[in-house]
Protein backbone atom coordinates (compact mmCIF):
# COMPACT_ATOMS: atom_id res chain seq x y z
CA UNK A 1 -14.67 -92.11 24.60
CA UNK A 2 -11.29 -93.58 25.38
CA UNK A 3 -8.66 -95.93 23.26
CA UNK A 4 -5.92 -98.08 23.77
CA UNK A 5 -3.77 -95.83 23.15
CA UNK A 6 -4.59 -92.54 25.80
CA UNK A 7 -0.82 -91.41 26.78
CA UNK A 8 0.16 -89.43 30.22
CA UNK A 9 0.27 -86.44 28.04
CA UNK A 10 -3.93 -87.30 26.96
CA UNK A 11 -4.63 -87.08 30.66
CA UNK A 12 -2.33 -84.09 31.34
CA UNK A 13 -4.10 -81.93 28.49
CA UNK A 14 -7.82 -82.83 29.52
CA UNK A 15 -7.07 -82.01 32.90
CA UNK A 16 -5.10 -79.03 32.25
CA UNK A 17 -2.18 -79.85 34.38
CA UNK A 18 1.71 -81.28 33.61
CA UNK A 19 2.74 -84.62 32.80
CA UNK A 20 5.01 -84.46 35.95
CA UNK A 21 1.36 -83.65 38.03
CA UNK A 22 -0.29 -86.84 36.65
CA UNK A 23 3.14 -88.46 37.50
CA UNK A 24 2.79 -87.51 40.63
CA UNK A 25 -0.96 -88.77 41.10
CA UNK A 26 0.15 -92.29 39.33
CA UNK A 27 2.69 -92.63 42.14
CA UNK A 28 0.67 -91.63 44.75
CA UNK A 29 2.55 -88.69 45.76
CA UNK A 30 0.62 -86.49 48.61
CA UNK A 31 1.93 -83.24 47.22
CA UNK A 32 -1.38 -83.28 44.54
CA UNK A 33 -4.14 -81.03 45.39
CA UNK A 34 -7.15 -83.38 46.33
CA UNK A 35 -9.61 -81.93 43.92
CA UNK A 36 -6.25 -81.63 41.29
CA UNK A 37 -6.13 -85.44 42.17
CA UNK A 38 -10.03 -86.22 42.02
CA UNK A 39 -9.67 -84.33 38.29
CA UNK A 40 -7.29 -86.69 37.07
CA UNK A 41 -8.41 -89.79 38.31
CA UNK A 42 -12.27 -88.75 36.83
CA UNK A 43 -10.20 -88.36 33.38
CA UNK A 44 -8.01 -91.37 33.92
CA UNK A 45 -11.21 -93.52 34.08
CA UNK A 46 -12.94 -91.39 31.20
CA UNK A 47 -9.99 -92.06 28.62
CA UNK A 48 -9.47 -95.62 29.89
CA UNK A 49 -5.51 -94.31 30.49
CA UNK A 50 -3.14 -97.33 31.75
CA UNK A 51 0.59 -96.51 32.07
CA UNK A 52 2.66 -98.62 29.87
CA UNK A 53 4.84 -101.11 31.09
CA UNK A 54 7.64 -100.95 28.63
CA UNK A 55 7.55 -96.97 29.23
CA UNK A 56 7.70 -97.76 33.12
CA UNK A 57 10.51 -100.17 32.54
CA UNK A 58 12.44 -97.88 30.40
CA UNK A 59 12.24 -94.93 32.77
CA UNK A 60 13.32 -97.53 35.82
CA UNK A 61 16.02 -98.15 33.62
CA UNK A 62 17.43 -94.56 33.49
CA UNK A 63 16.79 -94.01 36.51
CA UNK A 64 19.42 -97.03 38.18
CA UNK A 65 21.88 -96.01 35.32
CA UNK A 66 21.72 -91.95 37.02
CA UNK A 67 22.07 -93.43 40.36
CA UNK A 68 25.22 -95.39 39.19
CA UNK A 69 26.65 -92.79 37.81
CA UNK A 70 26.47 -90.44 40.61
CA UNK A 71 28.00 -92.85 42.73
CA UNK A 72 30.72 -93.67 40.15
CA UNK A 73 29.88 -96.42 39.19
């Protein structure tokens, strides 16, 4: 059933929840439901979902430059 190429938003839609939600259960964030949680980790497996590295890097990436820039630097 799954591919190489299942994004966030794949998982998000089968599960019926927000990218930001399956964020959240990637990170392992507590502030999931448990049987939101247990939804998207049964559809993670079923699409075969792995978070891309270069997307992971780039978003790491923003992230330090919005940190330097709020402390002016």
């Amino acid at each position: 059933m799954g591919n190489d190429h299942s994004t966030i938003k794949d998982v998000a839609s089968a599960a019926g929840v927000s990218t930001q939600t399956v964020s959240r259960v990637l990170n392992n964030r507590t502030d999931v439901a448990k049987a939101t949680r247990e939804r998207i980790l049964k559809i993670i497996i079923e699409l075969e979902f792995s978070p891309s590295e270069t997307a992971r890097g780039l978003v790491r990436q923003r992230n330090k430059k919005n940190i330097s820039s709020q402390k002016g630097g």
